[in-house]
PDB file of N, CA and C in Angstrom:
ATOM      1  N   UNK A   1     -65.652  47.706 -15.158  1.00  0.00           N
ATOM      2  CA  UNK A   1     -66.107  49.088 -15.176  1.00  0.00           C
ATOM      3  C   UNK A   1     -65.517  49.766 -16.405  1.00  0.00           C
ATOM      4  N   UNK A   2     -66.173  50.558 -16.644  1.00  0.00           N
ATOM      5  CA  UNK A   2     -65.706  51.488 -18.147  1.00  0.00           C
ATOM      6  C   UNK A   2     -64.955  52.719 -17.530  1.00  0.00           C
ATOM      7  N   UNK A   3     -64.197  52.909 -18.205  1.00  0.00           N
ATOM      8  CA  UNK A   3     -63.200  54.672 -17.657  1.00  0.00           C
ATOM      9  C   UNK A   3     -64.212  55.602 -17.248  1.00  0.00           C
ATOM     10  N   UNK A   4     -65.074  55.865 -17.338  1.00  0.00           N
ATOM     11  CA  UNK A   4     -66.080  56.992 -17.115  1.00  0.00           C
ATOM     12  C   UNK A   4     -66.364  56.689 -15.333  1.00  0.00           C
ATOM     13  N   UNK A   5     -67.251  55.474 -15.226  1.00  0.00           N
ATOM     14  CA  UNK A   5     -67.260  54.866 -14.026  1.00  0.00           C
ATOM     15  C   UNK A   5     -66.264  54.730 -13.052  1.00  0.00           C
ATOM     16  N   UNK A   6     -65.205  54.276 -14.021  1.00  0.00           N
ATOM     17  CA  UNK A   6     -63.891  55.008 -12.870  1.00  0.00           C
ATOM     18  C   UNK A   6     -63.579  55.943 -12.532  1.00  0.00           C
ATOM     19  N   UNK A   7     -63.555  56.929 -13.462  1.00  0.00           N
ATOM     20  CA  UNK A   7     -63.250  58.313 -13.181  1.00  0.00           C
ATOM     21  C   UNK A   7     -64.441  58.853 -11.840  1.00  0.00           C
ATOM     22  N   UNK A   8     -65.393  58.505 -12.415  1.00  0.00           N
ATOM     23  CA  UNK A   8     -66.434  59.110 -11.396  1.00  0.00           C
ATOM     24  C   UNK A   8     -66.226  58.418  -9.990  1.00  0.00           C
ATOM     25  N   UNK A   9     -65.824  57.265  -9.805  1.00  0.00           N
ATOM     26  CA  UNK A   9     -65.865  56.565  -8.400  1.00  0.00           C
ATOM     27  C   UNK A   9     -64.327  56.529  -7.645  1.00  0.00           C
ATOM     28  N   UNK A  10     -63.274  56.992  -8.263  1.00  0.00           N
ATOM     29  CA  UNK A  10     -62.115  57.906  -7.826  1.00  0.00           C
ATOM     30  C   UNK A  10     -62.335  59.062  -7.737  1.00  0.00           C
ATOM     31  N   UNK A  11     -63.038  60.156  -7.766  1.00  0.00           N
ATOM     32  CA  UNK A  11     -62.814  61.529  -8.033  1.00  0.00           C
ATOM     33  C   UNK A  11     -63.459  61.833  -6.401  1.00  0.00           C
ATOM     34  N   UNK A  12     -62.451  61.271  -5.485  1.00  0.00           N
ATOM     35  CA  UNK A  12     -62.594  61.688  -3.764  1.00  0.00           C
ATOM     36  C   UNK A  12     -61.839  62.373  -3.509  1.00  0.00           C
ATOM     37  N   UNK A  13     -60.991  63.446  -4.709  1.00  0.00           N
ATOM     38  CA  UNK A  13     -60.295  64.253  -3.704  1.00  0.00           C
ATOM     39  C   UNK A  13     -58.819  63.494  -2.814  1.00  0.00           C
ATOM     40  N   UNK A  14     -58.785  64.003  -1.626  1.00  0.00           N
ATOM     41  CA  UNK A  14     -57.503  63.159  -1.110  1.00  0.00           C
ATOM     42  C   UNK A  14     -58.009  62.183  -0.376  1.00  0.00           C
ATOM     43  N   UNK A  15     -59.181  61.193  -0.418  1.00  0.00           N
ATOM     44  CA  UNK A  15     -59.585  60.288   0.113  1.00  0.00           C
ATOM     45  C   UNK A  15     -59.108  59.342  -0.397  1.00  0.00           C
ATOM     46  N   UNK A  16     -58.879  58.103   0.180  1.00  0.00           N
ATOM     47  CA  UNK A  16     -57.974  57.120  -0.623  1.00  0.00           C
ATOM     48  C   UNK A  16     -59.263  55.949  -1.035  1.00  0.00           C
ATOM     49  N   UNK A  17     -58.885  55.243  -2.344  1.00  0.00           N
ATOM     50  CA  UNK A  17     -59.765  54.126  -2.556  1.00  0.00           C
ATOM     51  C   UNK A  17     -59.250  52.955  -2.741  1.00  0.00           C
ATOM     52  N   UNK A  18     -59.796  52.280  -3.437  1.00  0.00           N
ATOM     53  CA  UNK A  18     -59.228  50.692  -3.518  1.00  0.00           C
ATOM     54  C   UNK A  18     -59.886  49.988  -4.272  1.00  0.00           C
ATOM     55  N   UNK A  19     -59.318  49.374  -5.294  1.00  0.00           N
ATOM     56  CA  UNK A  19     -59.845  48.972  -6.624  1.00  0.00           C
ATOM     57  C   UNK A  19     -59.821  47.610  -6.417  1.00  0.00           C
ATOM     58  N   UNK A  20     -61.219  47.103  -6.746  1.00  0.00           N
ATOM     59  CA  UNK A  20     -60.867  45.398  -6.334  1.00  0.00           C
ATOM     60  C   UNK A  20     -61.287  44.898  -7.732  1.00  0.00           C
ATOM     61  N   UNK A  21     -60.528  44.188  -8.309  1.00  0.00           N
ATOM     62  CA  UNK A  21     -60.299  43.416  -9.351  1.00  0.00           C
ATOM     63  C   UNK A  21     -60.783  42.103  -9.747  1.00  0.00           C
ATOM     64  N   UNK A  22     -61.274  41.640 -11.174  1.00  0.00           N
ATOM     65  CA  UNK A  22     -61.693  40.355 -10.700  1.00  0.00           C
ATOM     66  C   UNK A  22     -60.503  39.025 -10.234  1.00  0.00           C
ATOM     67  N   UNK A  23     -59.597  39.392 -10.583  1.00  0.00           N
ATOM     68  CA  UNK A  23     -58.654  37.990 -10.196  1.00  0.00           C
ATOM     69  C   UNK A  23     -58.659  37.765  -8.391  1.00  0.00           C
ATOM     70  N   UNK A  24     -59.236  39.321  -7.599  1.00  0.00           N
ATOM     71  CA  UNK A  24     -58.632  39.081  -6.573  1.00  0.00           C
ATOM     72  C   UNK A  24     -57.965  40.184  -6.022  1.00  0.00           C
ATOM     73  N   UNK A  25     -57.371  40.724  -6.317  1.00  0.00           N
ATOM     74  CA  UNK A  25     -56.121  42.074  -6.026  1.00  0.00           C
ATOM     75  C   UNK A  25     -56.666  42.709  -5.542  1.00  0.00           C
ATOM     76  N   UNK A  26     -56.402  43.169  -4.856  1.00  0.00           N
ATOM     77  CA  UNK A  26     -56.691  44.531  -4.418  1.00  0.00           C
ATOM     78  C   UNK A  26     -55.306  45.686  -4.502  1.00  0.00           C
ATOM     79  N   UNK A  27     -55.773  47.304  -5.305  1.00  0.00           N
ATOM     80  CA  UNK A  27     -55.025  48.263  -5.704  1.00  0.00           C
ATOM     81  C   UNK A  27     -55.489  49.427  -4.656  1.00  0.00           C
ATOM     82  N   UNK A  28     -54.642  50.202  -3.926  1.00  0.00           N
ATOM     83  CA  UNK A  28     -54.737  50.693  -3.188  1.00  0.00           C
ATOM     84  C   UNK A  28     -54.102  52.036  -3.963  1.00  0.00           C
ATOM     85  N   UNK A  29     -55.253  53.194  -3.653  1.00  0.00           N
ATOM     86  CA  UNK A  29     -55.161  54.715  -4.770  1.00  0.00           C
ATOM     87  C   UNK A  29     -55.570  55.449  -3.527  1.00  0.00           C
ATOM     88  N   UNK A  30     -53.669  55.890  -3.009  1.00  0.00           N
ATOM     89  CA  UNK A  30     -53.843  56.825  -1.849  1.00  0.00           C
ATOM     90  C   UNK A  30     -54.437  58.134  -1.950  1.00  0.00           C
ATOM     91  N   UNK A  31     -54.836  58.798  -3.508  1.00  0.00           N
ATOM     92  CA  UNK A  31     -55.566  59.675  -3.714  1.00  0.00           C
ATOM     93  C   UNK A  31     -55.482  60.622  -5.171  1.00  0.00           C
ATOM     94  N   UNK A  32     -56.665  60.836  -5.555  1.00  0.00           N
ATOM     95  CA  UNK A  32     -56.687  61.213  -7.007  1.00  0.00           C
ATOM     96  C   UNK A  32     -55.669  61.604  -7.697  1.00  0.00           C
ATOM     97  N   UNK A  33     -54.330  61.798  -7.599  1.00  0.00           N
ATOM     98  CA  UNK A  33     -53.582  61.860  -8.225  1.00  0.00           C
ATOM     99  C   UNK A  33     -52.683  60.735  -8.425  1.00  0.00           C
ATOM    100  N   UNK A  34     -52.688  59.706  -8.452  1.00  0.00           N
ATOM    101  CA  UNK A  34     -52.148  58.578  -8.163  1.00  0.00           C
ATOM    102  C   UNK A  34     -52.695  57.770  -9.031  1.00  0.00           C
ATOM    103  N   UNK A  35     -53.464  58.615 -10.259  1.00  0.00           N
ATOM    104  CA  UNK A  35     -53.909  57.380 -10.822  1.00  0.00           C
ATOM    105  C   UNK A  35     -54.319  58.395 -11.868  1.00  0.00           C
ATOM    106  N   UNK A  36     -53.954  57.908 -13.304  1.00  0.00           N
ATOM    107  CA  UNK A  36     -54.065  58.256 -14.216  1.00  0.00           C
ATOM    108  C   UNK A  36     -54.905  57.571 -15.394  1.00  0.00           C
ATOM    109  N   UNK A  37     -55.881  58.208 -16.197  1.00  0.00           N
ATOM    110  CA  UNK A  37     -57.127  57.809 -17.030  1.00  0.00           C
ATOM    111  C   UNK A  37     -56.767  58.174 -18.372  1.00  0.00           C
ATOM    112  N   UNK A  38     -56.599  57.248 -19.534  1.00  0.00           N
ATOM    113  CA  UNK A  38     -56.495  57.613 -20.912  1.00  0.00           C
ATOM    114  C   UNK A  38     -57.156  59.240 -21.203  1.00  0.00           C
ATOM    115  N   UNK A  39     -56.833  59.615 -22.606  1.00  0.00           N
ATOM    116  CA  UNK A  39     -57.525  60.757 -23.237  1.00  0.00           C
ATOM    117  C   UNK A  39     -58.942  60.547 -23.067  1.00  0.00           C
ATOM    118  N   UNK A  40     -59.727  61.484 -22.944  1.00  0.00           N
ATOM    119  CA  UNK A  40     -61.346  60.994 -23.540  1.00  0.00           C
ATOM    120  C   UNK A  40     -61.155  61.062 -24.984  1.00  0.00           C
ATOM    121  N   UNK A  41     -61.776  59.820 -25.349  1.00  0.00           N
ATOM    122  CA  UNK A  41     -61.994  59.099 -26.612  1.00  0.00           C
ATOM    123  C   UNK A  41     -60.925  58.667 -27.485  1.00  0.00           C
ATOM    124  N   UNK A  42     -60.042  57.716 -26.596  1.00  0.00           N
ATOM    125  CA  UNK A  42     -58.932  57.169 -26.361  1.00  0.00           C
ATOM    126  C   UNK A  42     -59.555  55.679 -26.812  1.00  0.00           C
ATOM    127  N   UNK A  43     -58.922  54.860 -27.787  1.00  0.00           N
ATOM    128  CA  UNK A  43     -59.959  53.212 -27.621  1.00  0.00           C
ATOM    129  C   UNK A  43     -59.079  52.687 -26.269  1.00  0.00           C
ATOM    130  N   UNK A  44     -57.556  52.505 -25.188  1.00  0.00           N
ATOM    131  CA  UNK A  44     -57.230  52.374 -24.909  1.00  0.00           C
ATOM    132  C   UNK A  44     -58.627  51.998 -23.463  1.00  0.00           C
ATOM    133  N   UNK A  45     -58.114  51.350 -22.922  1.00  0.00           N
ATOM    134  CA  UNK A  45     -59.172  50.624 -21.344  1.00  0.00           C
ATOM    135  C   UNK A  45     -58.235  50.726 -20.046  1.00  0.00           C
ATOM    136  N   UNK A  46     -57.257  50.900 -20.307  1.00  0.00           N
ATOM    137  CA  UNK A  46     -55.768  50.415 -19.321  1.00  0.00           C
ATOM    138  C   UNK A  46     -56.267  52.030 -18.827  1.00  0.00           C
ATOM    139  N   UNK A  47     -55.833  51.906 -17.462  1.00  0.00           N
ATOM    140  CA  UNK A  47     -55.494  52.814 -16.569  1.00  0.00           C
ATOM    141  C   UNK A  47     -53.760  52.617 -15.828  1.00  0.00           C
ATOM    142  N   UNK A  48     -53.695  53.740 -15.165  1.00  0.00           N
ATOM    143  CA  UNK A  48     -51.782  53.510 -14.319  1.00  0.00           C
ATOM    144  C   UNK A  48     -52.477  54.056 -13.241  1.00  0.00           C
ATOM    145  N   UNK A  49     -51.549  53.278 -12.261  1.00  0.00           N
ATOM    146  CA  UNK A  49     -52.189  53.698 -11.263  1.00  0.00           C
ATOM    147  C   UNK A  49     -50.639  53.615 -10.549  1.00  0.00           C
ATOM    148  N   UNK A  50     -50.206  54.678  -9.421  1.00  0.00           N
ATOM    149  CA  UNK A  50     -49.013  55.657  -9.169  1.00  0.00           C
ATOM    150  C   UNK A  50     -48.754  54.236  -7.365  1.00  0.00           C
ATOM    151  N   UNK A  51     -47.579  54.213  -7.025  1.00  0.00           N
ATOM    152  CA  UNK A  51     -47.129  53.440  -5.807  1.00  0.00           C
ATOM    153  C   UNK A  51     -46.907  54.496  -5.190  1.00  0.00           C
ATOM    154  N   UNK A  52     -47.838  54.533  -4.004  1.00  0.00           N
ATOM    155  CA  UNK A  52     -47.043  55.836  -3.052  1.00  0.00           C
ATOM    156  C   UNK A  52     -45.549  55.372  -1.987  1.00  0.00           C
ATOM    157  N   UNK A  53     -44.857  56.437  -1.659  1.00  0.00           N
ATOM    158  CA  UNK A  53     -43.633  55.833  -0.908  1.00  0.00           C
ATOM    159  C   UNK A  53     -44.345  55.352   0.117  1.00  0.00           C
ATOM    160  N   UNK A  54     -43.312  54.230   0.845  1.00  0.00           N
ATOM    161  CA  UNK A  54     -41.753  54.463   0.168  1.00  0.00           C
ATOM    162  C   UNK A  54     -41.747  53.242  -1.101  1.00  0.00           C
ATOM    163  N   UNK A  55     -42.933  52.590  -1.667  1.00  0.00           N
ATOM    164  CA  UNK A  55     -43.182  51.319  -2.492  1.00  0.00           C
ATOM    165  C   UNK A  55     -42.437  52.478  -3.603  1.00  0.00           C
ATOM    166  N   UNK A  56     -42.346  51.899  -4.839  1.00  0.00           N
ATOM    167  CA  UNK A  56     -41.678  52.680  -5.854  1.00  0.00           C
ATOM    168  C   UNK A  56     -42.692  51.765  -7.022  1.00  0.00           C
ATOM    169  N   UNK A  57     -42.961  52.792  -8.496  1.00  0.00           N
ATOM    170  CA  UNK A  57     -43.476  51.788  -9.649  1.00  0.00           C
ATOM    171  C   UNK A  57     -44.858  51.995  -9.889  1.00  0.00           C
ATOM    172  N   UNK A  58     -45.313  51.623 -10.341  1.00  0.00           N
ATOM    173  CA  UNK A  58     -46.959  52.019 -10.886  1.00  0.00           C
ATOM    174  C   UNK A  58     -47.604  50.495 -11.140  1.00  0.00           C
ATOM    175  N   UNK A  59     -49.027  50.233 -11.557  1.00  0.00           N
ATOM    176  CA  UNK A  59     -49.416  49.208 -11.840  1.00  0.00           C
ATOM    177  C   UNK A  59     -50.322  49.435 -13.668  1.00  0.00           C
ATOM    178  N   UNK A  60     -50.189  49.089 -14.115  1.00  0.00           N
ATOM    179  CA  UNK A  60     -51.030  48.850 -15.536  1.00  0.00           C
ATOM    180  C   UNK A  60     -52.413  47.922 -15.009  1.00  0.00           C
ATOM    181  N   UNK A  61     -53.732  48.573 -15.288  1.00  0.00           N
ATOM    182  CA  UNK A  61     -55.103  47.582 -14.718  1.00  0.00           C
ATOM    183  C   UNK A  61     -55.472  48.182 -16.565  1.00  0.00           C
ATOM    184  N   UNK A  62     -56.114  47.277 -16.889  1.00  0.00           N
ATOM    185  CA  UNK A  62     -57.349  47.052 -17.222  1.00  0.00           C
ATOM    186  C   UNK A  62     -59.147  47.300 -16.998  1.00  0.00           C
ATOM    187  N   UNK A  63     -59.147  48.690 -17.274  1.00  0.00           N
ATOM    188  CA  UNK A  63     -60.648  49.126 -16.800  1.00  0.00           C
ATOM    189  C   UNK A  63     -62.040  47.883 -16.133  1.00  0.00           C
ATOM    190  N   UNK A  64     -61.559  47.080 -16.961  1.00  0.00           N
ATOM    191  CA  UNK A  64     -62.653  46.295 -17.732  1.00  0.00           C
ATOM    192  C   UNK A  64     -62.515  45.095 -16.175  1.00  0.00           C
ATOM    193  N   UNK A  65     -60.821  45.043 -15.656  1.00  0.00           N
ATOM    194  CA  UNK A  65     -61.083  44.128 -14.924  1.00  0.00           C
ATOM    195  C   UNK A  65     -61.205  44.151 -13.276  1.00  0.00           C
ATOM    196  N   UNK A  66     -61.475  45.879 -13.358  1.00  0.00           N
ATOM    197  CA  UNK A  66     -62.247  46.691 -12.082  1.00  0.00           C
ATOM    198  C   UNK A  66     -63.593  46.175 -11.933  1.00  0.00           C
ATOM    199  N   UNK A  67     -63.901  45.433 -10.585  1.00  0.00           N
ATOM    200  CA  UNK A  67     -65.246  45.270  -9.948  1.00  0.00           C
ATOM    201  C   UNK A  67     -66.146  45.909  -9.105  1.00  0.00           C
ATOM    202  N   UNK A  68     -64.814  46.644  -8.796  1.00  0.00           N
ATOM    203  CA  UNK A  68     -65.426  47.531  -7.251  1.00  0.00           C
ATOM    204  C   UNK A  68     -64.660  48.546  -6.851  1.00  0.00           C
ATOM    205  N   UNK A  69     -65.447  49.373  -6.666  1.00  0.00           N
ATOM    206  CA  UNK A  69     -63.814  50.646  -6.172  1.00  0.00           C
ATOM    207  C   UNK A  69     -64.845  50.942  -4.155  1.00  0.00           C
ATOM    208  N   UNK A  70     -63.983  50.513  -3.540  1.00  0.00           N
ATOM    209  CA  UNK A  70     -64.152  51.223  -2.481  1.00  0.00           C
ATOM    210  C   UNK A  70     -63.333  52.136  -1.530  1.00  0.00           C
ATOM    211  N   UNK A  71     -64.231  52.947  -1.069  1.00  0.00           N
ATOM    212  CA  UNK A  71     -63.775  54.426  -0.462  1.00  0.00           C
ATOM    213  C   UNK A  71     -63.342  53.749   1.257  1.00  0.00           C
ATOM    214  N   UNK A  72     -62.448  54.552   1.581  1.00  0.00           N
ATOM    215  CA  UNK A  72     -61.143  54.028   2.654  1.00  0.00           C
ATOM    216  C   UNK A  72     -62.146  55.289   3.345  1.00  0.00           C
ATOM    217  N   UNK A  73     -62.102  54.637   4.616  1.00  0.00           N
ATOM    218  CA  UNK A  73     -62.432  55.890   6.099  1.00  0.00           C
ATOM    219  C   UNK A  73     -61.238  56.890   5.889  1.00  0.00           C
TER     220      UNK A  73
END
C-alpha cells in the first residue's frame, strides 16, 4: 500500500486496526494516534507505528509491505 492508502484506511478515529503484512505479521494500531505517517511529499515509505501499554517501543513497517489493514469490532 502507498502512505495515502494508509492514511485513508487508519483514519477510524479510536477504532483499532491491524495491519497485515506480507511476511505474515500482524501490527495491531489500538487507534489513530499510534501511528505515525511521513511529511506529505516525503520520498520516505516507512511508517512508526506506537506499542500501547503495558508493551513499551514502536515498530518501523514499510508502507509498501502493508497488504491489508483491517478494522477490529
Amino acid at each position: 500500500m502507498n502512505i495515502m492508502e494508509l492514511r485513508d484506511a487508519t483514519d477510524s478515529g479510536t477504532k483499532p486496526v491491524v495491519l497485515r503484512l506480507s511476511d505474515g505479521q500482524a501490527i495491531k494500531v489500538p487507534h489513530s494516534d499510534y501511528i505515525s505517517f511521513p511529511p506529505e511529499g516525503s520520498v520516505t515509505e516507512s511508517i512508526l507505528v506506537y506499542k500501547a501499554a503495558p508493551e513499551r517501543g514502536f515498530s518501523i513497517v514499510d508502507s509498501k509491505a502493508v497488504v491489508a489493514v483491517e478494522r477490529e469490532a
